[in-house]
Protein backbone atom coordinates (compact mmCIF):
# COMPACT_ATOMS: atom_id res chain seq x y z
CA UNK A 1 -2.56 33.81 -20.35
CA UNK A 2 -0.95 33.75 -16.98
CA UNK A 3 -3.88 36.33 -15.72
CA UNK A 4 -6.36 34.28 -17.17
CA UNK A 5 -5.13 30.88 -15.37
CA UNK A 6 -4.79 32.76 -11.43
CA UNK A 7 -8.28 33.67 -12.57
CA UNK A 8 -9.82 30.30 -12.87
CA UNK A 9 -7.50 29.18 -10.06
CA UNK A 10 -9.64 31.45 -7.99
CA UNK A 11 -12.47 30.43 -9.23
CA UNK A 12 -11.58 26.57 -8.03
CA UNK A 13 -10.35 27.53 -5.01
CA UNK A 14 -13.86 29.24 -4.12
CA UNK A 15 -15.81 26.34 -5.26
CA UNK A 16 -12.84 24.28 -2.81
CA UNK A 17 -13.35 26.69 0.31
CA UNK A 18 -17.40 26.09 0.32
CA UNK A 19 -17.16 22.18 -0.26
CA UNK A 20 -14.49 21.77 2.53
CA UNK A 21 -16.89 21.68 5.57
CA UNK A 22 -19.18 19.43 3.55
CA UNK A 23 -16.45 16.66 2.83
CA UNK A 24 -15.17 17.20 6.35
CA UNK A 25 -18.33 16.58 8.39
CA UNK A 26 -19.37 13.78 5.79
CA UNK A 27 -16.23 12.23 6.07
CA UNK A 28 -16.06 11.79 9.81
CA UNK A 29 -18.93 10.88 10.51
CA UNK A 30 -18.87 8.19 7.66
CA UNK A 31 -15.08 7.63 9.59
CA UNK A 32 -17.11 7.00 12.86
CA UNK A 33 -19.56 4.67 11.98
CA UNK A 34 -17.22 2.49 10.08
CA UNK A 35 -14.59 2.41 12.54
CA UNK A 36 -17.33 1.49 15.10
CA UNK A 37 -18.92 -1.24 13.03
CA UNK A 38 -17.98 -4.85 12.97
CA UNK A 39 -16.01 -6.02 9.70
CA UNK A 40 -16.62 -8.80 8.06
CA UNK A 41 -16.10 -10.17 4.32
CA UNK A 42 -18.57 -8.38 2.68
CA UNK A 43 -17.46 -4.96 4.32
CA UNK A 44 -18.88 -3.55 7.64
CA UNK A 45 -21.94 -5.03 9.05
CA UNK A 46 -24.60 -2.20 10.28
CA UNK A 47 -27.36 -4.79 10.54
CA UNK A 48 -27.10 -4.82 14.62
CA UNK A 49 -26.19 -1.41 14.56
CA UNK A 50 -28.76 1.47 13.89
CA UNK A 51 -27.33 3.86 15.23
CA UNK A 52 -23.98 3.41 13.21
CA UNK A 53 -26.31 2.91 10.46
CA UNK A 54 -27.85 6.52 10.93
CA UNK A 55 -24.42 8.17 11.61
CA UNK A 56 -23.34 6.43 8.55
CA UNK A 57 -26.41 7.68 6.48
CA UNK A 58 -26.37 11.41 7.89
CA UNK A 59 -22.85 11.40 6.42
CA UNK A 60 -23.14 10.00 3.48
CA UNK A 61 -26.10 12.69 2.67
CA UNK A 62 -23.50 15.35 4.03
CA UNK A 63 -21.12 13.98 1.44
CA UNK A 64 -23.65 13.55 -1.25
CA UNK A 65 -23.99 17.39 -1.77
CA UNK A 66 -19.87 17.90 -2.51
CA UNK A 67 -20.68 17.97 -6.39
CA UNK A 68 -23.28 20.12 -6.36
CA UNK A 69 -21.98 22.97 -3.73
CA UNK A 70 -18.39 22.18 -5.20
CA UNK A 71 -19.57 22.87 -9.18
CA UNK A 72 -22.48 25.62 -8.11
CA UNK A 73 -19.40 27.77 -5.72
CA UNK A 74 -16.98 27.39 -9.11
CA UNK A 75 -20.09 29.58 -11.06
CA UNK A 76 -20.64 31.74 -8.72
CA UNK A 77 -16.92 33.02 -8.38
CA UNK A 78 -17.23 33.30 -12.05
CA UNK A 79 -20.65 34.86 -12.60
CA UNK A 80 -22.10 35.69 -9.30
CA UNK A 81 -25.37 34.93 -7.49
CA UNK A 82 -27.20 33.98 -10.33
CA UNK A 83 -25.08 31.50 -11.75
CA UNK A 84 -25.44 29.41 -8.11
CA UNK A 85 -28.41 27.24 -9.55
CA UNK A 86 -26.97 25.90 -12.87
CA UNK A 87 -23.45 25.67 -11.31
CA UNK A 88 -25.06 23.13 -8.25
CA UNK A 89 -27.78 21.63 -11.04
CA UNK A 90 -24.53 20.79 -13.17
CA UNK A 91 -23.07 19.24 -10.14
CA UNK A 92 -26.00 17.22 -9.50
CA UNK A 93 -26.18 15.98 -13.28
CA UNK A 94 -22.58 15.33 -13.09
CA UNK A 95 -23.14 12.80 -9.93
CA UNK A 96 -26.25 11.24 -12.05
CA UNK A 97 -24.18 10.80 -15.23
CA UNK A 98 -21.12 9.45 -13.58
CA UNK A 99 -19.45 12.06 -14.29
CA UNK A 100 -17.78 12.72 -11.13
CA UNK A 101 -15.57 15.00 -9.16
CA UNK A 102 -14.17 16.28 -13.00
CA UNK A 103 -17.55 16.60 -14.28
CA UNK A 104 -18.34 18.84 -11.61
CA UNK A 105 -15.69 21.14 -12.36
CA UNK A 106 -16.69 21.11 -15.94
CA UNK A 107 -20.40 22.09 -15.20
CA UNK A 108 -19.23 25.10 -12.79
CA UNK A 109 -17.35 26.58 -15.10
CA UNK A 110 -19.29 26.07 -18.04
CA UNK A 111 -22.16 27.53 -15.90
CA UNK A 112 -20.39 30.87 -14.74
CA UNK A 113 -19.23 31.46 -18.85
CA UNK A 114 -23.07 30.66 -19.67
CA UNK A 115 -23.94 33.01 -17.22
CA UNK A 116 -21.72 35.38 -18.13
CA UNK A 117 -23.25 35.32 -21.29
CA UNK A 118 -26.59 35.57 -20.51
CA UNK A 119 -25.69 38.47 -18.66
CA UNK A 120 -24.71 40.63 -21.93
CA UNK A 121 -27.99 39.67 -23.34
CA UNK A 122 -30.00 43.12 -24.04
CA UNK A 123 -33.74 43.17 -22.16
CA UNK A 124 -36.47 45.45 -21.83
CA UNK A 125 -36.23 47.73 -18.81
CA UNK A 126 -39.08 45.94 -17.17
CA UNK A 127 -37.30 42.59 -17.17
CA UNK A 128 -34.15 43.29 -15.61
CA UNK A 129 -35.19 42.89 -12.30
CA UNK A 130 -36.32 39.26 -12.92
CA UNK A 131 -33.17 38.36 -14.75
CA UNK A 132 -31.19 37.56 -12.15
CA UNK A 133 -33.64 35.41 -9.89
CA UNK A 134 -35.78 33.89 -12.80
CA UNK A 135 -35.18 34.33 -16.19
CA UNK A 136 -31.16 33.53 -15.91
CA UNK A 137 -30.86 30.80 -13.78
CA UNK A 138 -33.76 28.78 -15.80
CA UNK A 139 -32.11 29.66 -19.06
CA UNK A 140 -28.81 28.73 -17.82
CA UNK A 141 -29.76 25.28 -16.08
CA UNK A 142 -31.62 24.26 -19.04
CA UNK A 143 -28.34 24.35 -21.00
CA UNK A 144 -26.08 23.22 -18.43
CA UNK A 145 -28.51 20.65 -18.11
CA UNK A 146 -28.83 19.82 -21.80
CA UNK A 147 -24.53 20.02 -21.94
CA UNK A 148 -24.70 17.35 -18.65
CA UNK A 149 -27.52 15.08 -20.18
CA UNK A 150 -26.89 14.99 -23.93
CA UNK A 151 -23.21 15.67 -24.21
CA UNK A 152 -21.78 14.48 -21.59
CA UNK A 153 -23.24 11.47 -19.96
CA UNK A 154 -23.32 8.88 -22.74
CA UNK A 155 -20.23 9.14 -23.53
CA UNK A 156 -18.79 8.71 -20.44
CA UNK A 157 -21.29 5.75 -19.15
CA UNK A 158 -20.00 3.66 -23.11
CA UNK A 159 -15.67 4.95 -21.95
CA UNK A 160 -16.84 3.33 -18.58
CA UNK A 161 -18.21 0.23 -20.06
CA UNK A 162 -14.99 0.14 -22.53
CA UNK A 163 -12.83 0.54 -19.80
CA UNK A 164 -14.22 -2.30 -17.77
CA UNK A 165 -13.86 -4.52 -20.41
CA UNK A 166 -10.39 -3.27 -21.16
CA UNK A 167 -9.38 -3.99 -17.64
CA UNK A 168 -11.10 -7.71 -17.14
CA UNK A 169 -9.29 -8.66 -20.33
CA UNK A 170 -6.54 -7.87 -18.77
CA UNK A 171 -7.04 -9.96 -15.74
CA UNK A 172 -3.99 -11.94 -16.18
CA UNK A 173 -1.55 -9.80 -17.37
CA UNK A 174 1.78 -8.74 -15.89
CA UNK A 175 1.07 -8.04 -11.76
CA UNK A 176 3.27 -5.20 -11.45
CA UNK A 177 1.34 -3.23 -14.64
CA UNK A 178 -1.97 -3.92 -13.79
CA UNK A 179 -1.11 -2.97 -10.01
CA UNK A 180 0.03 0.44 -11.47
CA UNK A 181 -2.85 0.86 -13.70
CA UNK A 182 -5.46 -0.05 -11.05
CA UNK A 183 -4.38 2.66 -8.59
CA UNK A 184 -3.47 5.46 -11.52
CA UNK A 185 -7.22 5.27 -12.07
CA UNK A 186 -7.99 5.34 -8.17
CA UNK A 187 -6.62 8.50 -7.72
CA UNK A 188 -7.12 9.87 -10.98
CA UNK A 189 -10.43 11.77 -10.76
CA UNK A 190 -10.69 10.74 -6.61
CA UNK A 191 -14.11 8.55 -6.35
CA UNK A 192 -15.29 9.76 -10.00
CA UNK A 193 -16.12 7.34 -12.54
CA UNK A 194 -12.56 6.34 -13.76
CA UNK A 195 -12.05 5.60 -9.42
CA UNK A 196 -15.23 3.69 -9.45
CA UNK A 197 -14.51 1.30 -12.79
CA UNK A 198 -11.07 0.40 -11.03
CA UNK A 199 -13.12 -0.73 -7.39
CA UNK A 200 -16.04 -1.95 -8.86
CA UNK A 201 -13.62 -4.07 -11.35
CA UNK A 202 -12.03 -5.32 -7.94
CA UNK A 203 -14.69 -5.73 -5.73
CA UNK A 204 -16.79 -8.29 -8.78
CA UNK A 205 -13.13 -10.14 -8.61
CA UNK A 206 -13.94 -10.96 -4.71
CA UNK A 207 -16.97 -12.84 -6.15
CA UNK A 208 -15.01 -14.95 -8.38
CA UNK A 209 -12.45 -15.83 -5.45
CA UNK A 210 -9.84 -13.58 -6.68
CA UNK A 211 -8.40 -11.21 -3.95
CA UNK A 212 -5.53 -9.62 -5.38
CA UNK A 213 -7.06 -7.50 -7.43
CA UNK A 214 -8.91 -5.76 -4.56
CA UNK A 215 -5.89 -5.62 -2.62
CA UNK A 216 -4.35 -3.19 -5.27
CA UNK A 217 -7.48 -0.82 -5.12
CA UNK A 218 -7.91 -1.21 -1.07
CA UNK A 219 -4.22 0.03 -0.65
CA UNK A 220 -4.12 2.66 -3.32
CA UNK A 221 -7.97 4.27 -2.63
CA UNK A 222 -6.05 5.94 0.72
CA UNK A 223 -3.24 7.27 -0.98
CA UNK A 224 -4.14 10.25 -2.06
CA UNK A 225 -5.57 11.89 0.94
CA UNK A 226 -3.09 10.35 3.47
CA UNK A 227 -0.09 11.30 1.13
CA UNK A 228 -1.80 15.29 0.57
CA UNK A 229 -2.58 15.14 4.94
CA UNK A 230 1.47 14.40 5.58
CA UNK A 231 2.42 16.66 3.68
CA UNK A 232 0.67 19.36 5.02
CA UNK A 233 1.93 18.47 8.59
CA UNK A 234 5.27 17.61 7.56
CA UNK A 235 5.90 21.36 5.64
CA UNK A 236 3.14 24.51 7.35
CA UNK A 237 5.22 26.54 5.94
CA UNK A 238 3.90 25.39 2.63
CA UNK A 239 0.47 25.37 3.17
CA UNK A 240 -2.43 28.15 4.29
CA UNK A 241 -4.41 27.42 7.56
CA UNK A 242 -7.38 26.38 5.67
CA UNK A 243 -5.19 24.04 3.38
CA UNK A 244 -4.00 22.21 6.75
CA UNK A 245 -7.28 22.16 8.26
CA UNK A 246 -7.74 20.34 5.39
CA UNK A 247 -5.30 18.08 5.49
CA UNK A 248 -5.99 17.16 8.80
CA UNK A 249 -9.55 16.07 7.12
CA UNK A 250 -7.95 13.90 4.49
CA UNK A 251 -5.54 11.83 7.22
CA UNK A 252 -9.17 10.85 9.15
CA UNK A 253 -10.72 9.94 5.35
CA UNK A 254 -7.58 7.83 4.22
CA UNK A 255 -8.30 5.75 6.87
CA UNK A 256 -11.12 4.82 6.33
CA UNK A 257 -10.64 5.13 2.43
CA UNK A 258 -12.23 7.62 1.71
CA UNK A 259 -10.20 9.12 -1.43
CA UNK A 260 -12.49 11.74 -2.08
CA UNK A 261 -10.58 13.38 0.63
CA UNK A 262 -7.76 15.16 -1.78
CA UNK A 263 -10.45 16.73 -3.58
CA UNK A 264 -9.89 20.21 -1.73
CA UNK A 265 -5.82 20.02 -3.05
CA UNK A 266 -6.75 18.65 -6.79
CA UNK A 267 -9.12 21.23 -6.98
CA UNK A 268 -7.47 24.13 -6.01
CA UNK A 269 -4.14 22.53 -7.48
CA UNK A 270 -4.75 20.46 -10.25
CA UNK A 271 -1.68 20.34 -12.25
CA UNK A 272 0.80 18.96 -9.47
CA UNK A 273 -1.56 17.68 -7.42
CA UNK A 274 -3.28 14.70 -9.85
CA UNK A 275 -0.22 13.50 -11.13
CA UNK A 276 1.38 13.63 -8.11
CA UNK A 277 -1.36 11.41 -6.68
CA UNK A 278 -1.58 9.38 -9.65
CA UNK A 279 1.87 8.64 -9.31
CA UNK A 280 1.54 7.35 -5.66
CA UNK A 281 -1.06 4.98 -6.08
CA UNK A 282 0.28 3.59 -8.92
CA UNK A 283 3.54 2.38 -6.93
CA UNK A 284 0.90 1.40 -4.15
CA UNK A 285 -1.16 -0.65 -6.29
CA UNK A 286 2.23 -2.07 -7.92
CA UNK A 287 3.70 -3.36 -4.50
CA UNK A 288 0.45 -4.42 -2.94
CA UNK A 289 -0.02 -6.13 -6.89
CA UNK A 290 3.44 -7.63 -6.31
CA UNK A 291 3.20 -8.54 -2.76
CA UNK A 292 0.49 -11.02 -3.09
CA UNK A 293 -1.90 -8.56 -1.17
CA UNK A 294 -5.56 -9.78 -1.23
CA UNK A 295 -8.63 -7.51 0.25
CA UNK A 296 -11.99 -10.01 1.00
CA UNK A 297 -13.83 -6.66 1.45
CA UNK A 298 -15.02 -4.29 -0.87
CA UNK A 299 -13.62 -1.53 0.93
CA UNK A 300 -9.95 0.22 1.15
CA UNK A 301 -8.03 1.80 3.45
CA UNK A 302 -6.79 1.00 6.77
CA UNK A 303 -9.50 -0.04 8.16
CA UNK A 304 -10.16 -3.28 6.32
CA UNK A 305 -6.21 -4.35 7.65
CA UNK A 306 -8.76 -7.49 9.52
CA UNK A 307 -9.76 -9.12 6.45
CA UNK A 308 -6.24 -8.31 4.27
CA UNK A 309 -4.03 -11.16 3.04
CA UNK A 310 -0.63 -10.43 3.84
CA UNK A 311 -0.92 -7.58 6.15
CA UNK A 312 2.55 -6.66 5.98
CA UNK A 313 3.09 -5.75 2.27
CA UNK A 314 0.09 -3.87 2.76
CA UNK A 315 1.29 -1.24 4.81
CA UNK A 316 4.41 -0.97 3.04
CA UNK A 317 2.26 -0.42 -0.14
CA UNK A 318 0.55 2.38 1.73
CA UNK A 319 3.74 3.64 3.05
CA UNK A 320 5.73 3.80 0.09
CA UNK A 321 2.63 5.45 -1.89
CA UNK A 322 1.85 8.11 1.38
CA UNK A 323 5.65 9.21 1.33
CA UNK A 324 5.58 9.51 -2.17
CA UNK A 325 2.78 11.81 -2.71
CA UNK A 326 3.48 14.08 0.50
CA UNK A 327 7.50 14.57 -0.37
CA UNK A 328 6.87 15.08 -4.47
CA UNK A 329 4.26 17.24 -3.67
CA UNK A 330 5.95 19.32 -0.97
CA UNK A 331 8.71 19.55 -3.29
CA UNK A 332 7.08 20.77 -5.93
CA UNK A 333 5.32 23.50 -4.24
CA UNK A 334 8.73 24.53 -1.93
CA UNK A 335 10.04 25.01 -6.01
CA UNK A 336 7.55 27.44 -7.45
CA UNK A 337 7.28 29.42 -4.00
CA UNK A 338 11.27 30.05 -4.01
CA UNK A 339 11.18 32.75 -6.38
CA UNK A 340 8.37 34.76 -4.45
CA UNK A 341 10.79 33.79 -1.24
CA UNK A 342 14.04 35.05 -2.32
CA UNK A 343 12.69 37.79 -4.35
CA UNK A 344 14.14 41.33 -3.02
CA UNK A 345 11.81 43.15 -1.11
CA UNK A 346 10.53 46.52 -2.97
C-alpha cells in the first residue's frame, strides 16, 4: 500500500513540476497588470489601459492551460507518451465542467489507468505502430471525455447550485461560522468550483450593499499561497529548490489573490497540505467575519487594501491565517522527515 501511494505521489509531483512555469509566468504577469491598474469598486479598471489589459490577457491565457498540462503530465507519469492527450483533454473538460483544480487530478489519473489498459489490449502486428499515436489516444479521450461530460459535470454544476443556496440561506447566521465556512471552501480545492461558489456568493452580496461577506473571501483567497510561500522561506531546510522556487511564486500570487498559487504544494502534498490550508482560511475568514471587514471589490488579496472597510482587522486576518498555514505546515513536514534524519547511517 505504502509502494502504491509514493507511486501516485510521483505521479502528482510530475504533473506539479510541468504546471509550475505555467502558473508562475501567468501569475506575474496577471500580478503586474493588476498592481499597475487603477482600483476602483468594481475591481481594477483596464479601460484606459491597453497595455495592462494585454499583459493581463497574455497571462490569464498562460494560466488558462494549468488544468490541462497539470491533468495531461499526471497521465503521462502513469502511462507514458500516449496517455498526454486524454490526460490534457480531461483537464480541459474538467475547466469546462467546473470541475476544477480536483477534477483535473481526477482526469490524469483516470487517463494514465485507461491508458494503461488500453495498452494490454492484444492487436494485429500491423496495428501496433499506430497504437500509440492514433488508435490509443482517440480511444482513451473518448472515455475520459465521456467520464468528464456524463459523469462528472452534472453533478457537480446541481452540488454547486445546492451549495449556493445552502450558503445565501445562511446569510444571517452566526459571523464567526459563516466566516470559517466561507474561507474553508476558498482554499479547499484553490480557485475550483467549491473556491468559486464561496467568491461568487460574496461578490453578488456587493450588489445588494452587503460588504462583509466579501471581506471574508478577499482576506482568506491569499491565504493559502502566502501561508505555503513563508513557509518555504522561513524552513529551506524543509523544502527542495524547485519547492522554494515555488514558493517564491505563491508570495507574488497571494498578493494579488491569486489562490491558485498553492496548487504546486496541494498537489504534490495533498494530505497536509489542504487541510492545513483549509484550516488557515477558515480563522482568516472568521476574524475578518468578526472584525466587521467589508471588500467593495470583487477581488481578494492585498491588493484591494484601497477599497477595504476596516483595513486594520484585515491584515490581522491575513496575518493570523499566513502564520498559521506556514508554521502547521512546516511542522508537520519537520515531523515525518525526523525519522529519515536521525536514522543511523548504513
Amino acid at each position: 500500500m505504502q509502494a502504491r501511494l509514493e507511486q501516485w505521489k510521483q505521479y502528482l509531483l510530475t504533473g506539479v513540476s510541468h504546471v509550475i512555469p505555467f502558473i508562475a509566468s501567468g501569475g506575474i504577469l496577471i500580478a503586474l497588470a493588476i498592481s499597475l491598474a487603477p482600483m476602483t469598486g468594481k475591481g481594477p479598471d483596464f479601460s484606459h489601459s491597453p497595455l495592462l489589459k494585454l499583459i493581463l490577457d497574455i497571462g490569464g491565457s498562460a494560466f488558462a492551460l494549468l488544468l490541462p498540462v497539470l491533468a495531461g503530465y499526471i497521465a503521462y507519469a502513469r502511462s507514458g507518451k500516449p496517455a498526454l492527450v486524454a490526460g490534457m483533454v480531461g483537464g480541459q473538460i474538467a475547466h469546462t465542467v467546473n470541475a476544477g483544480f480536483l477534477g483535473a487530478l481526477i482526469a490524469g489519473l483516470l487517463a494514465g489507468w485507461v491508458v494503461e489498459l488500453l495498452k494490454k489490449l492484444p492487436v494485429a502486428k500491423a496495428l501496433k505502430p499506430l497504437m500509440p499515436i492514433l488508435i490509443i489516444p482517440i480511444l482513451s479521450s473518448l472515455a475520459i471525455g465521456a467520464l468528464m461530460f456524463e459523469v462528472l459535470g452534472a453533478p457537480i454544476a446541481d452540488l454547486m447550485v445546492a451549495m449556493s443556496g445552502w450558503l445565501k440561506s445562511m446569510g444571517g447566521a452566526n459571523a464567526m461560522a459563516l466566516g470559517a465556512l466561507l474561507g474553508a471552501m476558498v482554499a479547499f480545492d484553490m480557485g475550483g468550483p467549491v473556491n468559486k461558489v464561496a467568491f461568487f456568493f460574496g461578490a453578488s452580496m456587493i450588489a445588494e450593499g452587503q460588504y462583509q461577506v466579501m471581506g471574508a473571501v478577499a482576506a482568506a483567497v491569499c491565504i493559502p499561497p502566502l501561508g505555503l510561500g513563508l513557509a518555504t522561506k522561513l524552513r529551506k531546510s524543509l523544502w527542495s529548490e524547485q519547492e522554494r522556487e515555488a514558493g517564491s511564486a505563491a508570495l507574488g500570487m497571494g498578493m494579488i489573490g491569486i489562490t491558485e498559487g498553492a496548487i504546486p504544494f496541494a498537489a504534490a502534498d495533498p494530505l497536509r497540505v489542504i487541510p492545513t490550508i483549509v484550516a488557515g482560511s477558515a480563522l482568516g475568514g472568521m476574524i475578518a467575519m468578526l472584525g466587521g471587514v467589508g471588500d467593495h471589490a470583487p477581488h481578494g488579496g492585498p491588493i484591494v487594501m484601497p477599497v477595504i472597510d476596516n483595513r486594520l482587522m484585515f491584515g490581522l486576518a491575513i496575518l493570523a491565517g499566513v502564520l498559521l498555514v506556514a508554521v502547521v505546515i512546516n511542522l508537520l513536514r519537520a515531523r515525518s522527515a525526523a525519522p529519515a534524519e536521525s536514522a543511523p547511517a548504513a
